[in-house]
N, C-alpha and C. Protein backbone atom coordinates (compact mmCIF):
# COMPACT_ATOMS: atom_id res chain seq x y z
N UNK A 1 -1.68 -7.29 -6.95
CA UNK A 1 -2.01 -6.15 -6.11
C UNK A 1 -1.41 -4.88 -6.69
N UNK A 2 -2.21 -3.96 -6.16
CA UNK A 2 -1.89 -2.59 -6.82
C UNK A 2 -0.28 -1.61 -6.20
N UNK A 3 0.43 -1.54 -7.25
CA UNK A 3 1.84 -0.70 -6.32
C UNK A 3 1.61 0.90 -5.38
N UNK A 4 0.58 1.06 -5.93
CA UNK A 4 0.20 2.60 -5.57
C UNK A 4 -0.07 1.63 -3.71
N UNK A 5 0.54 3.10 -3.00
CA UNK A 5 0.18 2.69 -1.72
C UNK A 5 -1.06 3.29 -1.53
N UNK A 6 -1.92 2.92 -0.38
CA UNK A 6 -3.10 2.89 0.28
C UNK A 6 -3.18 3.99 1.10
N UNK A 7 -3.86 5.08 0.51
CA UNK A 7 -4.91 6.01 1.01
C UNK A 7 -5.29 6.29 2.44
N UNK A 8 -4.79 7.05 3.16
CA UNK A 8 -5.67 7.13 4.48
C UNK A 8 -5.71 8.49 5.36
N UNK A 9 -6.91 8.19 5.14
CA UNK A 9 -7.58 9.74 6.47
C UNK A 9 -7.46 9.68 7.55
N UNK A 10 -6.70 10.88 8.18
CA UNK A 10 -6.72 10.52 9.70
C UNK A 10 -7.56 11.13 10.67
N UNK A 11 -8.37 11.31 11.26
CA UNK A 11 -9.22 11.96 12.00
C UNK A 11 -8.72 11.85 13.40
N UNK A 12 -8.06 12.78 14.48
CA UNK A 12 -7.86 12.58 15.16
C UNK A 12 -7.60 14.32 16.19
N UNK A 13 -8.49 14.60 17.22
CA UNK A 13 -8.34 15.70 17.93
C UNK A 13 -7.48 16.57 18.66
N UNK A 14 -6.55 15.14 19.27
CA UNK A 14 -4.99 15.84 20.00
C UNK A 14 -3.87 16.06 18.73
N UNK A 15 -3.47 17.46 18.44
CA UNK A 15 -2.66 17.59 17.71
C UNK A 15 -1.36 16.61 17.43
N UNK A 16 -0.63 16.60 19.10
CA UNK A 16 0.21 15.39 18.94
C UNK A 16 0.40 14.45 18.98
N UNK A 17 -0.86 13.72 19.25
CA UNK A 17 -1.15 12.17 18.92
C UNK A 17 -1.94 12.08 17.12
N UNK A 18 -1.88 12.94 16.90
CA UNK A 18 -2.35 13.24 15.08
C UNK A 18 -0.79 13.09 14.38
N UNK A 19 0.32 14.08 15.05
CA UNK A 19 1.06 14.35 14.44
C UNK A 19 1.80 12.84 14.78
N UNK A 20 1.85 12.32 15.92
CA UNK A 20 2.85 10.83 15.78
C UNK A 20 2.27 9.71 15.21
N UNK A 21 1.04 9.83 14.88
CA UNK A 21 0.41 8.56 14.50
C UNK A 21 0.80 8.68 13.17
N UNK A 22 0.50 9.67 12.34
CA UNK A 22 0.45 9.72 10.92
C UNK A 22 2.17 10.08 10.45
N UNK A 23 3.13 10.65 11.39
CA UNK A 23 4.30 10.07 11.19
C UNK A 23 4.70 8.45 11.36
N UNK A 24 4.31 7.46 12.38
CA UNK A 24 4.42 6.64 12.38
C UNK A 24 4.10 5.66 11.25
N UNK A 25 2.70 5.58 11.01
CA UNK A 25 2.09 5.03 9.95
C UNK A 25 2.84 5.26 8.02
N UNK A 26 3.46 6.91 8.51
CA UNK A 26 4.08 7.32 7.39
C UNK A 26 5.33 6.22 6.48
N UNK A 27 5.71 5.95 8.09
CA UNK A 27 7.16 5.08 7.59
C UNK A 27 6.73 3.83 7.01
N UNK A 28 5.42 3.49 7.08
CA UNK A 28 5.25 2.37 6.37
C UNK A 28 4.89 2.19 4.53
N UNK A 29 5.36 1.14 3.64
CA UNK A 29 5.66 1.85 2.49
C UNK A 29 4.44 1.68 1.68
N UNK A 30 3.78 0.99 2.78
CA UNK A 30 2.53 0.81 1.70
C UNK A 30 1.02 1.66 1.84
N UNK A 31 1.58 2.52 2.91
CA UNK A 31 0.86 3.65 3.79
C UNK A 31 1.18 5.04 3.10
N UNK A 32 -0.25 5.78 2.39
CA UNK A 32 0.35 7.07 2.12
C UNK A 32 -1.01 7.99 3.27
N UNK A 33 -0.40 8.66 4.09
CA UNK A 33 -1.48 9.46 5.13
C UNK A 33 -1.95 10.64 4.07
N UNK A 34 -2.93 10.59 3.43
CA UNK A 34 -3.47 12.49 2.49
C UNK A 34 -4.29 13.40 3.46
N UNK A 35 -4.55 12.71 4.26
CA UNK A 35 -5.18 13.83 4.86
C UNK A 35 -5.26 13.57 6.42
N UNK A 36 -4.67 14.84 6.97
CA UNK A 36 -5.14 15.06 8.72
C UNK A 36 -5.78 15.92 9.04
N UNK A 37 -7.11 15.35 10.09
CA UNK A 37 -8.21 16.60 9.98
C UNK A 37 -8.31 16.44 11.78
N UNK A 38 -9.10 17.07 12.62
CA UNK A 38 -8.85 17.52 13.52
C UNK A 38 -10.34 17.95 14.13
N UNK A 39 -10.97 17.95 13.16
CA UNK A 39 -12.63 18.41 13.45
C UNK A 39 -13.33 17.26 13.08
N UNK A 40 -14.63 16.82 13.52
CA UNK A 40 -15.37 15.58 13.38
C UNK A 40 -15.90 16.29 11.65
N UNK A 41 -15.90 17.43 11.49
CA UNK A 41 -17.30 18.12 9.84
C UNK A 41 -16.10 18.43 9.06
N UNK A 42 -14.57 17.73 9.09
CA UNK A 42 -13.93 18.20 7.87
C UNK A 42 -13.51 16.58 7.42
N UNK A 43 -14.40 15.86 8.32
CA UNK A 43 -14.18 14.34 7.71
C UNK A 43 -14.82 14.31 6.17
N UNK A 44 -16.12 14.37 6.15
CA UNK A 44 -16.63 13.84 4.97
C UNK A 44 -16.20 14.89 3.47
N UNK A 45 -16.31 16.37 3.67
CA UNK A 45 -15.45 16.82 2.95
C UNK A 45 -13.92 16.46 2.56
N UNK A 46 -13.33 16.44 3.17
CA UNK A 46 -11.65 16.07 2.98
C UNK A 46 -11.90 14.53 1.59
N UNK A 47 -12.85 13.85 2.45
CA UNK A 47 -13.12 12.50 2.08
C UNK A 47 -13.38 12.67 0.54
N UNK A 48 -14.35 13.24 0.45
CA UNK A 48 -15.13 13.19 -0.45
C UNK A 48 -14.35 14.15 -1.95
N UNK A 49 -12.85 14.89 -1.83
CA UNK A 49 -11.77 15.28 -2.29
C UNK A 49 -10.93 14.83 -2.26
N UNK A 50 -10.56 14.09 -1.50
CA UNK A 50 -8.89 13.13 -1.83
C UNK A 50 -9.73 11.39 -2.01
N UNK A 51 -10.97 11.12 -1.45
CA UNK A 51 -10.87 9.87 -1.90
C UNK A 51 -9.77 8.94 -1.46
N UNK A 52 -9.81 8.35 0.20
CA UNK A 52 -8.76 7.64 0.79
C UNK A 52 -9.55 6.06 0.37
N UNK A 53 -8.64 5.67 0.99
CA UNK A 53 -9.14 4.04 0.84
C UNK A 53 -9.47 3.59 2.37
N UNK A 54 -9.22 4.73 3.17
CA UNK A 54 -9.21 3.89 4.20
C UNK A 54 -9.70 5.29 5.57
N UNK A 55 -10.32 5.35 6.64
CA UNK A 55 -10.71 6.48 7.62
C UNK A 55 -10.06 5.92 8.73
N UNK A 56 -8.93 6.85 8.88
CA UNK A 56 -8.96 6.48 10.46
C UNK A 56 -9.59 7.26 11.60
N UNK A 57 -10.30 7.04 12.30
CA UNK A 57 -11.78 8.20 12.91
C UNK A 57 -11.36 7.88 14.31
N UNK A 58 -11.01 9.10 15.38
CA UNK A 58 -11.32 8.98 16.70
C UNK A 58 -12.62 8.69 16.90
N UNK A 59 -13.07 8.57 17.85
CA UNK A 59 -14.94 8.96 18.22
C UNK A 59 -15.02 10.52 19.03
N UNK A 60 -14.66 11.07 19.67
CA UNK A 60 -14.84 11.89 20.36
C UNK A 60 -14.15 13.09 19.76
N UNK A 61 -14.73 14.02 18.73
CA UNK A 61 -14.36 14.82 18.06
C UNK A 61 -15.39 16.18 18.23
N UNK A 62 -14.31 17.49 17.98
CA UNK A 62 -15.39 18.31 18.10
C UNK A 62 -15.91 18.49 16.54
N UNK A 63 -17.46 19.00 17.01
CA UNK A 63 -17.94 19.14 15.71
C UNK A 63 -19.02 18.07 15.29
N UNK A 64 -18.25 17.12 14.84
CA UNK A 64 -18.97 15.94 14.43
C UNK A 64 -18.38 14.32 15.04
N UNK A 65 -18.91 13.51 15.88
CA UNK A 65 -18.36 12.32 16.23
C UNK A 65 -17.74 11.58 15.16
N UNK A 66 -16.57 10.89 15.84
CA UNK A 66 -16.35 9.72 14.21
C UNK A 66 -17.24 8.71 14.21
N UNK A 67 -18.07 8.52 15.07
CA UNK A 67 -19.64 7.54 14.85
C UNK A 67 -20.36 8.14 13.53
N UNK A 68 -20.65 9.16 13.95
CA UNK A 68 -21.68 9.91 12.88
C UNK A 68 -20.56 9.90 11.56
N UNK A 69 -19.61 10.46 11.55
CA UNK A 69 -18.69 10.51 10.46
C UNK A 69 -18.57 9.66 9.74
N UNK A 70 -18.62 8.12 10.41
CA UNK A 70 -18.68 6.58 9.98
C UNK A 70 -19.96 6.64 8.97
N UNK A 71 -21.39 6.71 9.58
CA UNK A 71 -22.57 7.12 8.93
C UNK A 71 -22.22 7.89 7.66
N UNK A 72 -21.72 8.73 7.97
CA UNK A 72 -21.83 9.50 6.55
C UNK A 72 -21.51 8.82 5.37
N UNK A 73 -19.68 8.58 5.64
CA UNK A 73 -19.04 7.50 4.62
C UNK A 73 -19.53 6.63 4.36
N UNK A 74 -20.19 6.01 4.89
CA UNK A 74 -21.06 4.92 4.09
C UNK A 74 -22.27 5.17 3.44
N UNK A 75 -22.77 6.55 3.71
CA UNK A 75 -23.75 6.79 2.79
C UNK A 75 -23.24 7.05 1.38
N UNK A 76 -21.93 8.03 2.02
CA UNK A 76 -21.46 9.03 0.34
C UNK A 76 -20.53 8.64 -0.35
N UNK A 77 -19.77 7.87 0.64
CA UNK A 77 -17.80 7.43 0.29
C UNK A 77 -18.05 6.03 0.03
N UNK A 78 -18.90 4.53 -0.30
CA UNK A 78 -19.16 3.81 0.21
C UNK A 78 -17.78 2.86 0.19
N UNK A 79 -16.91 3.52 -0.61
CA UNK A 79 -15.46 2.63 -1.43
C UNK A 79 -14.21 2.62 -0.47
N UNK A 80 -15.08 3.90 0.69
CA UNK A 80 -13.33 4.22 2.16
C UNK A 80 -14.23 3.29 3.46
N UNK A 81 -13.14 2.63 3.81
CA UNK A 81 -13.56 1.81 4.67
C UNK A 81 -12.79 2.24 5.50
N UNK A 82 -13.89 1.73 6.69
CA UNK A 82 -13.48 2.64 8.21
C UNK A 82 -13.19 1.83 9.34
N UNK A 83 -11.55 2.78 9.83
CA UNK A 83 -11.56 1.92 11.25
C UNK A 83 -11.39 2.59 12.34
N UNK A 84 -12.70 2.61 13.12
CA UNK A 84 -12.64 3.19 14.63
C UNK A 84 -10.90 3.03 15.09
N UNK A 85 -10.67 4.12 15.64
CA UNK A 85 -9.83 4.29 16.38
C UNK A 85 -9.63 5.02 17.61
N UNK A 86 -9.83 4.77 19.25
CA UNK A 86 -10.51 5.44 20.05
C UNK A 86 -9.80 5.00 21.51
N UNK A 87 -9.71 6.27 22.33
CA UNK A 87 -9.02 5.82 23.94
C UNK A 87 -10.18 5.13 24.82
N UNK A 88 -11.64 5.16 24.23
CA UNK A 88 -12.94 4.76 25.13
C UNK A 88 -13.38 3.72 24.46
N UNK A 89 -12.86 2.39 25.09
CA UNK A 89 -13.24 1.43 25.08
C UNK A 89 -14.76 0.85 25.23
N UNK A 90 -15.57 1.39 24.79
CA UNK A 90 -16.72 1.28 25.40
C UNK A 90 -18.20 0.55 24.70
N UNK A 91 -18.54 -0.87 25.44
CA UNK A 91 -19.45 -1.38 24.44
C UNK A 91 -20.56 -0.84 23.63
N UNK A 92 -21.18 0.60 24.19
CA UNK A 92 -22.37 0.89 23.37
C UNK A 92 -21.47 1.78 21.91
N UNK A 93 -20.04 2.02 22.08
CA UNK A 93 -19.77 2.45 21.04
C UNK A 93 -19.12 1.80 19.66
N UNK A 94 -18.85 0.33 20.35
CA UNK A 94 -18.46 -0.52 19.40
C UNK A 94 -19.96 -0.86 19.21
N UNK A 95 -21.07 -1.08 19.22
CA UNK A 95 -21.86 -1.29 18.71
C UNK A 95 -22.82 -0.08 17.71
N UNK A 96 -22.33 0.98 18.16
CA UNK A 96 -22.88 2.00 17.41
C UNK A 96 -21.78 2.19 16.10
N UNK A 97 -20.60 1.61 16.08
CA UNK A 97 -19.88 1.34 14.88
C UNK A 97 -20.32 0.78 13.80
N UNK A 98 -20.10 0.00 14.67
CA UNK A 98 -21.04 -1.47 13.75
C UNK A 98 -22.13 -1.41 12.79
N UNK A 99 -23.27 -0.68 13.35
CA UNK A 99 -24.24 -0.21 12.98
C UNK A 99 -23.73 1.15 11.48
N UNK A 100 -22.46 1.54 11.97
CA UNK A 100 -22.50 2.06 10.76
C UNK A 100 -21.50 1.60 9.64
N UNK A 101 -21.84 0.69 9.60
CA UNK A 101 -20.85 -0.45 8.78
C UNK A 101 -19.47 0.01 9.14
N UNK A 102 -18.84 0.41 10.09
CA UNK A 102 -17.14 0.50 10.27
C UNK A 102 -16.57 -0.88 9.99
N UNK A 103 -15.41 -1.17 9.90
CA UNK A 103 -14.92 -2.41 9.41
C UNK A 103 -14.21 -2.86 10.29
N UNK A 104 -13.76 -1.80 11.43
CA UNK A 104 -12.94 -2.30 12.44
C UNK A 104 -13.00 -1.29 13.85
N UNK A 105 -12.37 -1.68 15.16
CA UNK A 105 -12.89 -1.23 16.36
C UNK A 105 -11.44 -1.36 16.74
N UNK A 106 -10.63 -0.58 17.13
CA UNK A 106 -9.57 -0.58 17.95
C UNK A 106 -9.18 0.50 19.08
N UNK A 107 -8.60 0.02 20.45
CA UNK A 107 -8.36 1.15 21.55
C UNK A 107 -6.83 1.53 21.04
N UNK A 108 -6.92 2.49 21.52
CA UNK A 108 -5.90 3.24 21.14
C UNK A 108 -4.35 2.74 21.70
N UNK A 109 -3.99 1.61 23.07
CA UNK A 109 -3.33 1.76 23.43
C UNK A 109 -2.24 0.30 22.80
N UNK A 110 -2.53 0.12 21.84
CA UNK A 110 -1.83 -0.89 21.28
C UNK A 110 -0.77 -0.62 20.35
N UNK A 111 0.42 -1.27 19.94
CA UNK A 111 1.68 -0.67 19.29
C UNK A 111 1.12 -0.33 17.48
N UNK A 112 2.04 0.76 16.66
CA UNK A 112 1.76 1.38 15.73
C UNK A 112 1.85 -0.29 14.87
N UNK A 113 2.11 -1.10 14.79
CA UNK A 113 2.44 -1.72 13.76
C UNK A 113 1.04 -3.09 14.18
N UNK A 114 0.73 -3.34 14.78
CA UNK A 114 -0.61 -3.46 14.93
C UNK A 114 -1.91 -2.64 14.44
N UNK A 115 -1.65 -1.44 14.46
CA UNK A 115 -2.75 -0.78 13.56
C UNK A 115 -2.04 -0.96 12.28
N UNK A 116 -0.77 -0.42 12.02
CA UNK A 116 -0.97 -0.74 10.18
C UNK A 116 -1.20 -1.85 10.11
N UNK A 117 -0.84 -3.41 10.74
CA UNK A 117 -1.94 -4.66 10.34
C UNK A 117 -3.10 -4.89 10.24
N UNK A 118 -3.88 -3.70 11.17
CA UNK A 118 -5.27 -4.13 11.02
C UNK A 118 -5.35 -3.31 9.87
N UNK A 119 -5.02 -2.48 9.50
CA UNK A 119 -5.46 -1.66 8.22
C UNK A 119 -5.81 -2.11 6.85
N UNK A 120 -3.95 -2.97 7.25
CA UNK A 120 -4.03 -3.93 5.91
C UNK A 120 -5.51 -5.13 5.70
N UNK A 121 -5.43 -5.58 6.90
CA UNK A 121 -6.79 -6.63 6.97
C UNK A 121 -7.98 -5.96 6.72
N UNK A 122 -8.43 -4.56 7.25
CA UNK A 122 -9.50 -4.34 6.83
C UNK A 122 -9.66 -3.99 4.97
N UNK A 123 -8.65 -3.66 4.63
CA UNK A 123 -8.43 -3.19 3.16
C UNK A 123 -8.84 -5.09 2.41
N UNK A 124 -8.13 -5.78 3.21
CA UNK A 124 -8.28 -7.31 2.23
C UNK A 124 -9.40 -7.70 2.87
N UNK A 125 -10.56 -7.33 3.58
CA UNK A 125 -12.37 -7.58 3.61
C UNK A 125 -12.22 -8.00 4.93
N UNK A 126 -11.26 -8.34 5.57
CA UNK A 126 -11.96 -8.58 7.46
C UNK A 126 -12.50 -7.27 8.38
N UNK A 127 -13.19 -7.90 8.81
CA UNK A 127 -13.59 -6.79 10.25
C UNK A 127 -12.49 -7.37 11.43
N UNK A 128 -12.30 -6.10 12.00
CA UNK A 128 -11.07 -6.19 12.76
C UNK A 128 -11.59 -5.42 14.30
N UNK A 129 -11.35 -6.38 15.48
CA UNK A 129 -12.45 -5.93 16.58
C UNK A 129 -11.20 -5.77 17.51
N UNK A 130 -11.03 -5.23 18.44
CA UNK A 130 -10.55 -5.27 20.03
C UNK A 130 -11.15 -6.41 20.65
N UNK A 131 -10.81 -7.74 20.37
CA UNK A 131 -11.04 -9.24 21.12
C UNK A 131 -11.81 -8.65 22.73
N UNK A 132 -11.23 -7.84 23.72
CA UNK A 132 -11.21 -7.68 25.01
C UNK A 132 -13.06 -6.55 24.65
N UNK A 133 -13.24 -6.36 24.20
CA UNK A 133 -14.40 -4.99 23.74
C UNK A 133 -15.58 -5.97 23.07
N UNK A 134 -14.80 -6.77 21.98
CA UNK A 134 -15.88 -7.32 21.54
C UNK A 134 -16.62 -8.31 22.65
N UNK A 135 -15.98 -9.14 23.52
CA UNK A 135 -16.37 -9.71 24.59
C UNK A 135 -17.53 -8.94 25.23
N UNK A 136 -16.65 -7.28 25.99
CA UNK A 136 -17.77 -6.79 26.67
C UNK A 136 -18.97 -6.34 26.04
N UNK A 137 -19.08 -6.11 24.39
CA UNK A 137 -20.30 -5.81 24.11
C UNK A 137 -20.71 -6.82 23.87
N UNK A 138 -20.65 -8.25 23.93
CA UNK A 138 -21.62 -9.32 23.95
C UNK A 138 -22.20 -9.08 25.27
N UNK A 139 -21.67 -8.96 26.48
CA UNK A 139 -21.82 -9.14 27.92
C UNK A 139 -23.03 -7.73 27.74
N UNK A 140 -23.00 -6.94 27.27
CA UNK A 140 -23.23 -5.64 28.10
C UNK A 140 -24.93 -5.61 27.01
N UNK A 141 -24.73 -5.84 26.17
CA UNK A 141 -26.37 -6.56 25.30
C UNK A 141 -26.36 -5.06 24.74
N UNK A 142 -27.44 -4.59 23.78
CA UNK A 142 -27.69 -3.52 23.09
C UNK A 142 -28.30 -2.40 24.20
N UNK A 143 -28.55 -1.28 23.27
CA UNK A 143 -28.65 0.30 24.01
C UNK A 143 -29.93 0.05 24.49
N UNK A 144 -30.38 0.17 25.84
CA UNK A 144 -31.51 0.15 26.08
C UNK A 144 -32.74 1.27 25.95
N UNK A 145 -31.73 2.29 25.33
CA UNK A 145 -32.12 4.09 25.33
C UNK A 145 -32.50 4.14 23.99
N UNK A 146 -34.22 4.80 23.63
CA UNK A 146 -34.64 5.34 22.82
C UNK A 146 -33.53 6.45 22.16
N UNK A 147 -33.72 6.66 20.66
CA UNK A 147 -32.98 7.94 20.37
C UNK A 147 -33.92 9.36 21.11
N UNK A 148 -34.91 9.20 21.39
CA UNK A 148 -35.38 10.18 21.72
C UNK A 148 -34.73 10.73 23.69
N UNK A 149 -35.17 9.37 24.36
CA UNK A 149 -34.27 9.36 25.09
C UNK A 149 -32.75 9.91 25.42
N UNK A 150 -31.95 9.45 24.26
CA UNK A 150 -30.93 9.80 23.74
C UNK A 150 -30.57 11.38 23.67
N UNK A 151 -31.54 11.91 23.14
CA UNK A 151 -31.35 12.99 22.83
C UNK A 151 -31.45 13.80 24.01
N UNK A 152 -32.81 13.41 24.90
CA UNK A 152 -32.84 14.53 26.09
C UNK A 152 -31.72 13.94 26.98
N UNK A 153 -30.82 13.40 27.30
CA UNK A 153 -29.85 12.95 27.79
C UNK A 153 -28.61 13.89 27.46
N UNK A 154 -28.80 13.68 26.79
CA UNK A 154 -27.41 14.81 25.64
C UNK A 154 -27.77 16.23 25.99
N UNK A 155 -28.99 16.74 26.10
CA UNK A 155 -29.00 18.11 25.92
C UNK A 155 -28.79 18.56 27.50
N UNK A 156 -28.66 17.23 28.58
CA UNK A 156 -28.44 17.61 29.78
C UNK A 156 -27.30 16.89 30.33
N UNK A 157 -26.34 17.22 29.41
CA UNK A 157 -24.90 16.90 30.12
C UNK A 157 -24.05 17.75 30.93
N UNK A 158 -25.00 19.32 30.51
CA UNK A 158 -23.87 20.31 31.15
C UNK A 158 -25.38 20.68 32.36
N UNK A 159 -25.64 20.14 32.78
CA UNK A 159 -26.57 20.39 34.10
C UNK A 159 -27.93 21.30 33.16
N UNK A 160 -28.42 21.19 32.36
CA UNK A 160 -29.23 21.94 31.98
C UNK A 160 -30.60 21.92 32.84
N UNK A 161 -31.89 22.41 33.02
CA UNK A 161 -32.41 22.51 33.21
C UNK A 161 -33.86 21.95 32.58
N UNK A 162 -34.85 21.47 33.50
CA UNK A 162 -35.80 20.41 32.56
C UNK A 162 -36.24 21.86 31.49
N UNK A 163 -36.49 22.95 31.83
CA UNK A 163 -36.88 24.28 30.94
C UNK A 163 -35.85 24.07 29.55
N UNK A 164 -34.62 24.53 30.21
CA UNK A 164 -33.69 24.13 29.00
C UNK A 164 -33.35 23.03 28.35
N UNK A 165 -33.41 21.83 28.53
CA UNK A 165 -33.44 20.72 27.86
C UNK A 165 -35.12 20.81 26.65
N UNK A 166 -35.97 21.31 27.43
CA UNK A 166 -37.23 20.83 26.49
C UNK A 166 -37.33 22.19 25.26
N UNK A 167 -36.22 23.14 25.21
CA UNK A 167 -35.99 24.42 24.63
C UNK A 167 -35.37 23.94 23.77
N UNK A 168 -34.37 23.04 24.22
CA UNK A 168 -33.10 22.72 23.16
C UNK A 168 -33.28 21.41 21.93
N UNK A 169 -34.11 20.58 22.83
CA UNK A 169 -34.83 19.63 21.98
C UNK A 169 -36.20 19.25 21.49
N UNK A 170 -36.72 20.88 21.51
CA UNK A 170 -38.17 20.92 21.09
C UNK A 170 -39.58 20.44 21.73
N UNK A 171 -39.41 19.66 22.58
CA UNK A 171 -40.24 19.26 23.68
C UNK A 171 -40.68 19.98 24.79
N UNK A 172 -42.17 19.38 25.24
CA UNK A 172 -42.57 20.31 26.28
C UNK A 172 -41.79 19.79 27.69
N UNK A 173 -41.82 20.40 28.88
CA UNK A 173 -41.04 20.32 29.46
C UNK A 173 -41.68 18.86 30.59
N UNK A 174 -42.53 19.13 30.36
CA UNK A 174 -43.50 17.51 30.44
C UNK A 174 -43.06 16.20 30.46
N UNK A 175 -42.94 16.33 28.61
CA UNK A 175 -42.48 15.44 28.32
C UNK A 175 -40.73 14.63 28.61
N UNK A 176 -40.23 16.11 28.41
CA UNK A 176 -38.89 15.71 28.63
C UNK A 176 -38.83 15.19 30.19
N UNK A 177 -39.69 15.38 31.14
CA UNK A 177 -39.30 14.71 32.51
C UNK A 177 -40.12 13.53 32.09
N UNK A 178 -41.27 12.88 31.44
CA UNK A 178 -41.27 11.14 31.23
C UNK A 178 -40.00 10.79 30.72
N UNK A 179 -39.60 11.46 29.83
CA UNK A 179 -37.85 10.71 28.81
C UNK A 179 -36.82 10.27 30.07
N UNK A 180 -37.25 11.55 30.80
CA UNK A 180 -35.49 12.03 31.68
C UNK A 180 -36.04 10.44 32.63
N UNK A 181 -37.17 10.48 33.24
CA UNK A 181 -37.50 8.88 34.21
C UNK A 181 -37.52 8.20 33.47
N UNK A 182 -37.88 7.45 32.09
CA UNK A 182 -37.82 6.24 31.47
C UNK A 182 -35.89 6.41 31.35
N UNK A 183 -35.26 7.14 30.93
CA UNK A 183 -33.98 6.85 30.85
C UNK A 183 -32.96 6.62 32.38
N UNK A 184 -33.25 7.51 33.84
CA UNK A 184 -32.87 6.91 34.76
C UNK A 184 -33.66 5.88 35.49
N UNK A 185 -34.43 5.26 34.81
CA UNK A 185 -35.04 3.57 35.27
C UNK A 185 -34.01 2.62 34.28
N UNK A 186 -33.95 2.91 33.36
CA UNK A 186 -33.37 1.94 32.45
C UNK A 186 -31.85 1.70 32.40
N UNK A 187 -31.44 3.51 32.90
CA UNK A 187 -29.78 3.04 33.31
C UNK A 187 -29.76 2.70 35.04
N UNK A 188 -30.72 2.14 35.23
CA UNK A 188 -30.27 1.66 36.85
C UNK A 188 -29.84 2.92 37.88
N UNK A 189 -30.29 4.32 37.80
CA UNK A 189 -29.35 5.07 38.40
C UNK A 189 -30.59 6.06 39.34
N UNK A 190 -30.26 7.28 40.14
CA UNK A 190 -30.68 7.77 40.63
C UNK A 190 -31.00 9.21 40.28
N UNK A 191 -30.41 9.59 38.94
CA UNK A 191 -31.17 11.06 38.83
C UNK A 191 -30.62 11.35 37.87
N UNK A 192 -30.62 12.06 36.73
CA UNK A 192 -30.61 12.65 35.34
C UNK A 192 -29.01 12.35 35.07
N UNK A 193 -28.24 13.20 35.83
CA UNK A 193 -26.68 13.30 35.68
C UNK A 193 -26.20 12.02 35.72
N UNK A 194 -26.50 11.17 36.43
CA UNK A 194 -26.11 9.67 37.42
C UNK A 194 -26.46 9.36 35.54
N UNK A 195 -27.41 9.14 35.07
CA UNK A 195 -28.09 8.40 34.31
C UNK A 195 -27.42 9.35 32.78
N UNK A 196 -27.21 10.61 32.50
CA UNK A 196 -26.06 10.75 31.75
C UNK A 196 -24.92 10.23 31.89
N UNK A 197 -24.14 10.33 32.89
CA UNK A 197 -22.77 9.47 33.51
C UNK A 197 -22.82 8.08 32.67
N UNK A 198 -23.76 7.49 33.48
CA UNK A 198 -23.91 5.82 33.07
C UNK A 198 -24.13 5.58 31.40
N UNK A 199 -24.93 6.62 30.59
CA UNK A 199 -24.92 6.52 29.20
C UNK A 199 -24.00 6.54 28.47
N UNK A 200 -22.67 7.56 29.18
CA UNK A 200 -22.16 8.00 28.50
C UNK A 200 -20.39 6.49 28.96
N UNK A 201 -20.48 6.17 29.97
CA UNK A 201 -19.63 5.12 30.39
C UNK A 201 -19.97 4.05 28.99
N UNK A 202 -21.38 3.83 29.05
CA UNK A 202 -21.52 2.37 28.08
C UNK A 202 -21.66 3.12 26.62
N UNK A 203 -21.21 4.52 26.29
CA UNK A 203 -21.31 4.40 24.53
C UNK A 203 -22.35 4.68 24.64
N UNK A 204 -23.19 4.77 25.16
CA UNK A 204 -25.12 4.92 24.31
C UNK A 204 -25.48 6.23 24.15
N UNK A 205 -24.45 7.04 24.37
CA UNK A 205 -24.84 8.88 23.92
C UNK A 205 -23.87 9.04 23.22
């Protein structure tokens, strides 16, 4: 094995859960942290200049998600392997990981020396899951939501308007009310917000 220690990006939004994690992780000797970023769009740049071995990605970032961020790295970085790291336990988002080849799924509330183990494991080829998560996304089955769906969902999280939703995502305003009813039939709910709420509980936005 190689003496040089192991590479890692940290992606993470709360300044001081950035600043204790990557001190924590620091003390370990086979752990070198190169980069802390803070925005979801200074992931793949940073990446794509220091060349980590390893992403550690919140999901809920401004800018750019560490879902999408995951996507990227595997298009451009394919050599940094990625491990979700996230306070939202949530099955449609361990499955939207997945999907972008991440290597591992962990909640945030577990001790520091447990993540540098999974690190190490994902670096020696395992996928590394939250046992309690991976359960519920067997239970909870795949996204039942079109991306298109998807999308007019998203553009009405802050109460938008069927006018403004079909403005923001190019659609007539028509259409976006079939999307907005095929998506609150499918999340079981009673009206646009109810049925954002519920998307956004299971990961599927």
């Amino acid at each position: 094995m190689s003496s040089e220690p192991t590479k890692v990006l940290l992606a993470e939004d709360q300044g001081m859960m950035r600043g204790a994690l990557a001190l924590l992780l620091g003390l370990e000797e086979d752990l070198e942290i190169v980069a802390q970023v803070g925005d979801g769009e200074e992931i793949l740049p940073k990446a794509l200049e220091l060349r980590p071995d390893i992403a550690l990605l919140d999901i809920e970032l401004p800018g750019r998600s560490g879902l999408d961020a995951a996507a990227d790295l595997r298009d451009r970085l394919p050599g940094c392997r990625v491990l979700i790291l996230t306070t939202f336990g949530r099955p449609g988002y361990l499955r939207r990981a997945m999907e972008a080849s991440a290597s591992g799924f962990l909640v945030k509330d577990g001790p520091v020396e447990e993540l540098a183990a999974a690190i190490r494991r994902v670096l020696a080829g395992e996928r590394v899951i939250d046992p309690a998560l991976a359960a519920a996304a067997l239970s909870a089955g795949p996204n039942p939501l079109t991306q298109r769906e998807r999308d007019v969902l998203a553009a009405a999280v802050d109460g938008a308007t069927v006018a403004d939703i079909a403005a923001r995502v190019h659609l007539s305003p028509a259409t976006v009310r079939n999307y907005l009813s095929a998506a609150i039939g499918k999340t079981q709910t009673r009206n646009r917000m109810e049925a954002v709420r519920a998307a956004r509980q299971n990961g599927w936005l």
